[in-house]
N, C-alpha and C. Protein backbone atom coordinates (compact mmCIF):
# COMPACT_ATOMS: atom_id res chain seq x y z
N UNK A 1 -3.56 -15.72 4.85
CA UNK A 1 -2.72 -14.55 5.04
C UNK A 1 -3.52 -13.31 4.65
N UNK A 2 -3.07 -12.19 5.47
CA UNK A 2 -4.23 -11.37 5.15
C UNK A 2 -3.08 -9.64 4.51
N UNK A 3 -3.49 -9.68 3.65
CA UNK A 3 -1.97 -8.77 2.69
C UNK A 3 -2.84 -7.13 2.09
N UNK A 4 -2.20 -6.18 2.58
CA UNK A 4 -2.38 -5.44 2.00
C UNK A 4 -1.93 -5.21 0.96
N UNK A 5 -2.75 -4.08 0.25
CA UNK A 5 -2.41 -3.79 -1.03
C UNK A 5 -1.89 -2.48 -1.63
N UNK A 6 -1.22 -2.17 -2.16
CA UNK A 6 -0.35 -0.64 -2.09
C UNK A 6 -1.15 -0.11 -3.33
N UNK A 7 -1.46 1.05 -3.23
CA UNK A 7 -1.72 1.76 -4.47
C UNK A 7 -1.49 1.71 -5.90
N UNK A 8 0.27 1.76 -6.19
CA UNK A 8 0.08 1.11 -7.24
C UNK A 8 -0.12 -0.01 -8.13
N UNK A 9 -0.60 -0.83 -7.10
CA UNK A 9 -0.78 -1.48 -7.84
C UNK A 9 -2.22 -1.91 -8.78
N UNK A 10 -3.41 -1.50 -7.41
CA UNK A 10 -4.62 -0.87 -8.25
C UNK A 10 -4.44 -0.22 -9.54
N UNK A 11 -3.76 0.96 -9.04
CA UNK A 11 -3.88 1.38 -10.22
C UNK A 11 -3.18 1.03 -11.76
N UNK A 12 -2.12 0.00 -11.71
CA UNK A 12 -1.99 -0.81 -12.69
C UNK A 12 -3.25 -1.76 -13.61
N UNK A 13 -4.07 -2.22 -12.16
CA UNK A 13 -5.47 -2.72 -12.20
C UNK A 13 -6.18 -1.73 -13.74
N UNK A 14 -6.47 -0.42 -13.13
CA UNK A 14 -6.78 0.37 -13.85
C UNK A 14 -6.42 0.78 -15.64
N UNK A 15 -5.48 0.84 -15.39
CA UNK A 15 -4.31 1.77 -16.45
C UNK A 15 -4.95 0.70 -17.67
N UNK A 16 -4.86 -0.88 -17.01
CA UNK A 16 -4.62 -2.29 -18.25
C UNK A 16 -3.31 -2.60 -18.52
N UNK A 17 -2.18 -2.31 -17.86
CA UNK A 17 -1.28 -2.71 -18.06
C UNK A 17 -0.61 -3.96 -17.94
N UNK A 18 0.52 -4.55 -18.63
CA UNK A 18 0.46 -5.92 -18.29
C UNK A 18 0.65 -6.21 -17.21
N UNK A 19 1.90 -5.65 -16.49
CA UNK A 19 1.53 -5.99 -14.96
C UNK A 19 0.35 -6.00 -14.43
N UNK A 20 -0.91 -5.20 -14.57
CA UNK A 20 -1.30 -4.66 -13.73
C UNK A 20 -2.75 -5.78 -13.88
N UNK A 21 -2.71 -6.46 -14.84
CA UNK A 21 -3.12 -8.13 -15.52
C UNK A 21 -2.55 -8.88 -14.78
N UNK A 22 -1.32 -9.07 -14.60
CA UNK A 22 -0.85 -10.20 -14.18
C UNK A 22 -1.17 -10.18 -12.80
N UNK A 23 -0.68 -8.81 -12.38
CA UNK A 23 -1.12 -8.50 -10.55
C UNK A 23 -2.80 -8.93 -10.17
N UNK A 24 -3.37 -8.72 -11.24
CA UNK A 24 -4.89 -8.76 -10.71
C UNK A 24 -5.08 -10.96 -10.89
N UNK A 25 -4.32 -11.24 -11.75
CA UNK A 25 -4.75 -12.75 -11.85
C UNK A 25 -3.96 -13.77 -10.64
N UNK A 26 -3.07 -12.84 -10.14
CA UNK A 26 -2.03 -13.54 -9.10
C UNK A 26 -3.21 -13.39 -7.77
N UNK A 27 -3.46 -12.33 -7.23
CA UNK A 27 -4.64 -11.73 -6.34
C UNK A 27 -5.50 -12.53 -6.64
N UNK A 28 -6.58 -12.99 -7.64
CA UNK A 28 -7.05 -13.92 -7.61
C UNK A 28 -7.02 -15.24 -7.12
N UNK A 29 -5.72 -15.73 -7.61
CA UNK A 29 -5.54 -17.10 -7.51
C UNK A 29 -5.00 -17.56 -5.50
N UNK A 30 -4.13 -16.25 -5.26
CA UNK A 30 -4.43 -16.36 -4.18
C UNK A 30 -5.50 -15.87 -2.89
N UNK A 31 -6.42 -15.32 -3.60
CA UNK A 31 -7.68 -15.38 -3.11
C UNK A 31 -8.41 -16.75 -3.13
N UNK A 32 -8.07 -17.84 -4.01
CA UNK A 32 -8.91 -18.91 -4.49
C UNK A 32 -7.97 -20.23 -3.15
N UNK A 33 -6.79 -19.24 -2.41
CA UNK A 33 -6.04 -20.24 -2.01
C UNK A 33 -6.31 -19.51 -0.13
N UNK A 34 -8.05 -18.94 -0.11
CA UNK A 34 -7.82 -18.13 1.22
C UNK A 34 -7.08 -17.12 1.50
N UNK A 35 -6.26 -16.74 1.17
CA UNK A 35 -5.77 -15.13 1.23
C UNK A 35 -6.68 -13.94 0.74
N UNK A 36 -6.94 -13.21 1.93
CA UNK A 36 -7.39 -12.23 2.06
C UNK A 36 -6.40 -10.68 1.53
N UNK A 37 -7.57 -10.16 1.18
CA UNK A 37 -6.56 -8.54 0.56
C UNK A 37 -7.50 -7.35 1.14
N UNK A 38 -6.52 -6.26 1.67
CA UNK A 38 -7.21 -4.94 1.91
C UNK A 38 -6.52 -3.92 1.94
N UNK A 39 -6.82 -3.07 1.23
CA UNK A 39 -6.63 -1.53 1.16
C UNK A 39 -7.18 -0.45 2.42
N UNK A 40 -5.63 0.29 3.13
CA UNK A 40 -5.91 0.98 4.22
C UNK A 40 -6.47 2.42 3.43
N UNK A 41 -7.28 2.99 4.26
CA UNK A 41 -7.50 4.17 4.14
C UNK A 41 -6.86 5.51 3.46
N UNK A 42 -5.42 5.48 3.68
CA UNK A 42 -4.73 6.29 3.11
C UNK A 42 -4.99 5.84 1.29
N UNK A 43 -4.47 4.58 0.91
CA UNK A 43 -4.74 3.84 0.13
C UNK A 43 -6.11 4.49 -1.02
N UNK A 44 -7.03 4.32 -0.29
CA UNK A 44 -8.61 4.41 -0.43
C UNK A 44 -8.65 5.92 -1.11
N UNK A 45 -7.96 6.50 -0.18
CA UNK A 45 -7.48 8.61 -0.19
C UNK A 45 -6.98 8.90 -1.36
N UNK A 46 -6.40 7.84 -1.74
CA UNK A 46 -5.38 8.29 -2.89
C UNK A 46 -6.15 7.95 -4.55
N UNK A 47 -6.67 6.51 -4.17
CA UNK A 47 -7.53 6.19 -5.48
C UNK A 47 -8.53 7.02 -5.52
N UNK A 48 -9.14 7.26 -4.43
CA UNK A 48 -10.44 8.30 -4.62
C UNK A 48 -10.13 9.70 -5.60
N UNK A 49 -8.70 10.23 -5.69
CA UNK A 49 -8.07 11.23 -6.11
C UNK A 49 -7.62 10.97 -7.62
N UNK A 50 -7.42 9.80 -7.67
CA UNK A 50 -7.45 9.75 -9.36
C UNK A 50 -8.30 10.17 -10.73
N UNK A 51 -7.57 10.63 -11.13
CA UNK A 51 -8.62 11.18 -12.50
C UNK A 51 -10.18 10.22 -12.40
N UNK A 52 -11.01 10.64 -12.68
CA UNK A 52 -11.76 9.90 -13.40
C UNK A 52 -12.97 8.95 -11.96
N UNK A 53 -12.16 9.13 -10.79
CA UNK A 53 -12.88 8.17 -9.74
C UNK A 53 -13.19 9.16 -8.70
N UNK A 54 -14.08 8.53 -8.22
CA UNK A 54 -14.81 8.90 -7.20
C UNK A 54 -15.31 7.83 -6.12
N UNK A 55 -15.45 8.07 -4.86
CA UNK A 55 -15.60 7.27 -3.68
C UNK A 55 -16.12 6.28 -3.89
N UNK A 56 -17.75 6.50 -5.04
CA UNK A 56 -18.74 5.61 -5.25
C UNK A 56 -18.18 4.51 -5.98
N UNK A 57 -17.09 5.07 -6.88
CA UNK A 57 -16.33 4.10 -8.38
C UNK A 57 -15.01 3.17 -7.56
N UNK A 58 -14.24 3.78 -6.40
CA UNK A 58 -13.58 3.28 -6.04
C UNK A 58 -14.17 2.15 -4.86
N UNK A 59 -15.72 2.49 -4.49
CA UNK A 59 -15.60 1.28 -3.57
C UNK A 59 -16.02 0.46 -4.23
N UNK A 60 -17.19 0.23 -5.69
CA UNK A 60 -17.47 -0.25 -6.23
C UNK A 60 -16.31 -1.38 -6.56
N UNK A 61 -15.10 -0.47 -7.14
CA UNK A 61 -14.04 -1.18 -7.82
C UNK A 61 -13.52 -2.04 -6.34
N UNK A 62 -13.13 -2.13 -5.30
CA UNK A 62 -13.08 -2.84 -4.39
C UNK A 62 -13.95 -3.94 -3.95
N UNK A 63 -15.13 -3.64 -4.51
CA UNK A 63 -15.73 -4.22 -3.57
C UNK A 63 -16.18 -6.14 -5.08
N UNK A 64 -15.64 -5.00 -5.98
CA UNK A 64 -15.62 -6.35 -7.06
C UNK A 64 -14.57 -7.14 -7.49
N UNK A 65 -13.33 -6.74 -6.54
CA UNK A 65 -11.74 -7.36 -6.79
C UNK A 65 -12.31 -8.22 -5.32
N UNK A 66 -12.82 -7.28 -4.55
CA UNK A 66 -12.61 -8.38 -3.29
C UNK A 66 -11.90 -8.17 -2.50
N UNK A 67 -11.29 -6.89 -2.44
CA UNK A 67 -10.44 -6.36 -1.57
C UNK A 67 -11.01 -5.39 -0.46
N UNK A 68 -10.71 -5.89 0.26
CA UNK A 68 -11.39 -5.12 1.88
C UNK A 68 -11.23 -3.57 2.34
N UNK A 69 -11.65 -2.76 2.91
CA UNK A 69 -10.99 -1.60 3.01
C UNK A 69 -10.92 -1.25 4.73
N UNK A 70 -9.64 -1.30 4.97
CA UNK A 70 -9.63 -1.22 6.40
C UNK A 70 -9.15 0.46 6.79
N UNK A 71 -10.16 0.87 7.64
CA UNK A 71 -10.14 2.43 8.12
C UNK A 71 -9.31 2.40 9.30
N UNK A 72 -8.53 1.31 9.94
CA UNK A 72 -8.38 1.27 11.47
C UNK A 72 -6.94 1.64 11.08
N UNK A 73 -6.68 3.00 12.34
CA UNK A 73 -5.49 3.01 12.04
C UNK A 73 -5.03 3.48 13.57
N UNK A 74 -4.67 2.33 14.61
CA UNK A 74 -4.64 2.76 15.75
C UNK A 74 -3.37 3.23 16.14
N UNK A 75 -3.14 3.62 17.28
CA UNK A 75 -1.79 4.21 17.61
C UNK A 75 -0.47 3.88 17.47
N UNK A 76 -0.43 2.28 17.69
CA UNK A 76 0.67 1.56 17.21
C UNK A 76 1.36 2.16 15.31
N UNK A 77 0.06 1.84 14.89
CA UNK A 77 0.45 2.92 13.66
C UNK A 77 0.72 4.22 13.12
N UNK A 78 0.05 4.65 13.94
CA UNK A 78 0.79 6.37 13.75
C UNK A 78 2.50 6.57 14.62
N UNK A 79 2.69 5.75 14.99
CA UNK A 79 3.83 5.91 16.16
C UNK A 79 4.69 5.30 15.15
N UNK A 80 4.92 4.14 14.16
CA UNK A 80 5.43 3.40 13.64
C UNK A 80 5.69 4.19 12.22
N UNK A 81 4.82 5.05 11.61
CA UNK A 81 4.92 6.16 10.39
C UNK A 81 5.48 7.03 11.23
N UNK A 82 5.60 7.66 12.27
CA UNK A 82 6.63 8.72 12.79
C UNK A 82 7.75 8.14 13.03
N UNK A 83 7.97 7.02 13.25
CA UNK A 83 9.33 6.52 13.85
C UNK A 83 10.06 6.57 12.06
N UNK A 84 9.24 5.43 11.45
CA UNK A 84 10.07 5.53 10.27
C UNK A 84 10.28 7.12 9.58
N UNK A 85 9.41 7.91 9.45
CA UNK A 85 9.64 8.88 9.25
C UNK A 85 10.68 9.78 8.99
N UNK A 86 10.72 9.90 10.62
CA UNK A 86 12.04 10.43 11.58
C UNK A 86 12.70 9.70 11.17
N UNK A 87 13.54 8.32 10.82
CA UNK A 87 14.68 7.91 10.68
C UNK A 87 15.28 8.28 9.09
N UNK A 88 14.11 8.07 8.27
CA UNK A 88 14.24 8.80 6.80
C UNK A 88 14.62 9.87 6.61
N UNK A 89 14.39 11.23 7.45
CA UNK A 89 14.01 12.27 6.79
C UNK A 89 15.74 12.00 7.65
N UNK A 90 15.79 12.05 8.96
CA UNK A 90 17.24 12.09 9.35
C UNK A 90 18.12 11.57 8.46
N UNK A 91 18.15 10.62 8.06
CA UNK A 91 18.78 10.05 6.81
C UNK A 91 19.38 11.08 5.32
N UNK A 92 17.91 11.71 5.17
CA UNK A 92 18.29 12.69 3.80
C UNK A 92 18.84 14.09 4.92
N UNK A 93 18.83 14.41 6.03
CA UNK A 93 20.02 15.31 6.36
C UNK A 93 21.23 15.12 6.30
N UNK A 94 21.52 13.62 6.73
CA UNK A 94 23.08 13.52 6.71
C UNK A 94 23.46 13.56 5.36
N UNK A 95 23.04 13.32 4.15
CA UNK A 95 22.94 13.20 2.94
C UNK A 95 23.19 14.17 2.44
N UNK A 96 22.25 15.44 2.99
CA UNK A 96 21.92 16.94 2.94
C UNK A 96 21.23 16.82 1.64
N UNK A 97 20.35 15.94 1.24
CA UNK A 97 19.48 15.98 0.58
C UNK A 97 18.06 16.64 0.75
N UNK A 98 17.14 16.83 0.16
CA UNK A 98 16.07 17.41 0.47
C UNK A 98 15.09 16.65 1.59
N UNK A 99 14.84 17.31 2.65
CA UNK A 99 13.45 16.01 3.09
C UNK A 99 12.43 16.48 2.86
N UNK A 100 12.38 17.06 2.16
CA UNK A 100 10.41 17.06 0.83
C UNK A 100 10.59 15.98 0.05
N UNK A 101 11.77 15.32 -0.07
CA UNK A 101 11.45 13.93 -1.15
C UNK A 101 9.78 12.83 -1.07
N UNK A 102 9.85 12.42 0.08
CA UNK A 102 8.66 11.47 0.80
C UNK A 102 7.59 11.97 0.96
N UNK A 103 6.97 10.76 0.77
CA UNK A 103 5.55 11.70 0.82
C UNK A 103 5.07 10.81 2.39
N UNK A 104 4.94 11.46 3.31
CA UNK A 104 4.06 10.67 4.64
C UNK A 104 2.85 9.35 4.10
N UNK A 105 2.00 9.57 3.10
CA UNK A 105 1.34 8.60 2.82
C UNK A 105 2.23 7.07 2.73
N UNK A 106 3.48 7.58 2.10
CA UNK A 106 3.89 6.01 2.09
C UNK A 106 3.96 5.37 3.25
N UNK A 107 4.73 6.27 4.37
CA UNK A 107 5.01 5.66 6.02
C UNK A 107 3.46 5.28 6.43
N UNK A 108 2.57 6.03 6.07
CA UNK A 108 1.37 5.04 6.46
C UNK A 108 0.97 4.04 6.24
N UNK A 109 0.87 4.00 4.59
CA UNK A 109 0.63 2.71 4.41
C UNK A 109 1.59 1.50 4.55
N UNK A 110 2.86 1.99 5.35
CA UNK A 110 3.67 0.46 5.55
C UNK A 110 3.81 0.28 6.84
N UNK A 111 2.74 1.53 7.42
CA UNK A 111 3.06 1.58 8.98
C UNK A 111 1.60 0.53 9.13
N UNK A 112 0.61 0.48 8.61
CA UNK A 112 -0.98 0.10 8.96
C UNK A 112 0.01 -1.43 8.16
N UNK A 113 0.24 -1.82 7.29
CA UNK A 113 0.52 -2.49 6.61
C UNK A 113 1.44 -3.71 7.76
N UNK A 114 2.41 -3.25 8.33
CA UNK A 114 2.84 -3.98 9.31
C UNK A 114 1.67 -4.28 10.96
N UNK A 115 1.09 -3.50 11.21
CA UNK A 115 0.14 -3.78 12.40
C UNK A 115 -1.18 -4.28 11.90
N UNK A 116 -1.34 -4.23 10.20
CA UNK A 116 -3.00 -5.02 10.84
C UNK A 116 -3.15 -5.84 9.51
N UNK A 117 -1.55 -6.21 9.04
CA UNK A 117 -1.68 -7.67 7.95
C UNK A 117 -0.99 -8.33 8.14
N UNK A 118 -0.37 -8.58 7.09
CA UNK A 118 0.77 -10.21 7.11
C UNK A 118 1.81 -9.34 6.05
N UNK A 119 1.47 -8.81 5.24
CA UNK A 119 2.52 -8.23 4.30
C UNK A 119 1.40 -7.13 3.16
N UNK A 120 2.39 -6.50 2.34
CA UNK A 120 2.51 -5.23 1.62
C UNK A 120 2.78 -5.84 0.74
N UNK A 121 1.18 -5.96 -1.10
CA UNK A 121 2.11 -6.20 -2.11
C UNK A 121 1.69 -4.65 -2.62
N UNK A 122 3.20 -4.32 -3.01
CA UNK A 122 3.58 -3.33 -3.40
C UNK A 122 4.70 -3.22 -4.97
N UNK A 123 4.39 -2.46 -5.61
CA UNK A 123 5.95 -2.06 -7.03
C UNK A 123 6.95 -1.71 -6.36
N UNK A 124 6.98 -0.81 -5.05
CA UNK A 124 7.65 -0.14 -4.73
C UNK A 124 8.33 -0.41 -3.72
N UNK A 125 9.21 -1.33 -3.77
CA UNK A 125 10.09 -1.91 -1.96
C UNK A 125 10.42 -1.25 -1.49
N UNK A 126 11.06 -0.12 -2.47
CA UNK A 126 12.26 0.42 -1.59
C UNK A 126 11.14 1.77 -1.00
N UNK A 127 10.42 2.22 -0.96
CA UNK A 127 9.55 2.58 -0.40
C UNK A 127 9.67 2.21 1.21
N UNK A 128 9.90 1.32 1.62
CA UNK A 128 8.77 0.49 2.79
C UNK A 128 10.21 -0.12 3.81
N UNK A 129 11.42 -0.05 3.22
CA UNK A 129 12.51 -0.26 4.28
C UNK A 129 12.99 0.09 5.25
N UNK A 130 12.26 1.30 5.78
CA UNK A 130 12.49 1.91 7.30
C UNK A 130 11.55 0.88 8.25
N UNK A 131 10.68 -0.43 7.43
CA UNK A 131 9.79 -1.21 8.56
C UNK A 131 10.29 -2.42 8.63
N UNK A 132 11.42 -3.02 9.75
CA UNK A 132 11.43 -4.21 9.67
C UNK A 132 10.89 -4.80 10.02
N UNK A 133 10.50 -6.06 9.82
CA UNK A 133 9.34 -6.87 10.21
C UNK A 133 8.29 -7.03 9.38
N UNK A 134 8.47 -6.11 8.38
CA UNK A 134 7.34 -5.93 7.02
C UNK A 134 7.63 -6.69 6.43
N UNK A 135 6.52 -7.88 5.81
CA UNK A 135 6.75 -8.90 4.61
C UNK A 135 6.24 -8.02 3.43
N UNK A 136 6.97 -7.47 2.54
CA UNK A 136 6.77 -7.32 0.86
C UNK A 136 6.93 -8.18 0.22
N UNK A 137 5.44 -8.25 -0.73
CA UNK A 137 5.71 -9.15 -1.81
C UNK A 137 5.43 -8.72 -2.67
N UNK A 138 6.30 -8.59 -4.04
CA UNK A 138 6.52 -7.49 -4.81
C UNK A 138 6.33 -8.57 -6.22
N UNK A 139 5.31 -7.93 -6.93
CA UNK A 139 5.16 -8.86 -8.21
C UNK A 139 6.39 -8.75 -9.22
N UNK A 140 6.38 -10.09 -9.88
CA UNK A 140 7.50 -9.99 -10.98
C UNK A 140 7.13 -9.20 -12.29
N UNK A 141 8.00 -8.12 -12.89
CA UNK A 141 8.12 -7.44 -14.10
C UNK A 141 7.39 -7.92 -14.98
């Protein structure tokens, strides 16, 4: 299975947190069971932006978890982050809530996440529910 990986959870990787231990020994073990892991581009955008990292530190750090970094983000995916988009932001109108809540990065990464894996492990589900057809697998607390 070939699973992307959502941001935070790297950066749990980072922090040392216990999750972010447990997330990295689970990734392992199903690496040891053939499952493949990769981080899309947006992904890549965002760790690169963290305190302390830089392109060189973040591919490094990828490239020693073992996690792939996929740049492809073809049309099917940009069409699939606008669709969900649009149904969200319509959503916080009827609401009459703000639609500055979202940030577009997320619709990307669950838009690339559905066209070029098997599933999204992610903290954040509720993030990623405008995609059906998306397998999340969301580590335990």
């Amino acid at each position: 299975m070939k699973i992307s990986v959502d941001t935070n959870i790297i950066v749990g990787f980072w922090l040392g947190t216990p999750e972010g231990q447990r997330d990295l020994q689970s990734i392992r073990q199903m690496q040891g069971r053939g499952d493949t892991f990769v981080v899309c581009g947006v992904v890549y955008t965002e760790l690169c932006a963290a305190p302390g990292q830089s392109r060189a530190s973040v591919e490094a750090f990828l490239k020693v978890a073992g996690l792939g970094l996929d740049y492809a983000m073809p049309a099917p995916v940009w069409e699939a982050a606008a669709d969900a988009n649009a149904v969200h932001q319509g959503q916080r109108r009827l609401k009459r809530q703000s639609t500055l809540k979202r940030v577009v990065a997320d619709f990307l990464v669950g838009a690339h996440a559905l066209h070029r894996a098997d599933a999204l492990l992610t903290r954040n589900p509720g993030d990623f529910g405008a995609f059906l057809g998306l397998t999340l697998l969301v580590p335990k607390p």
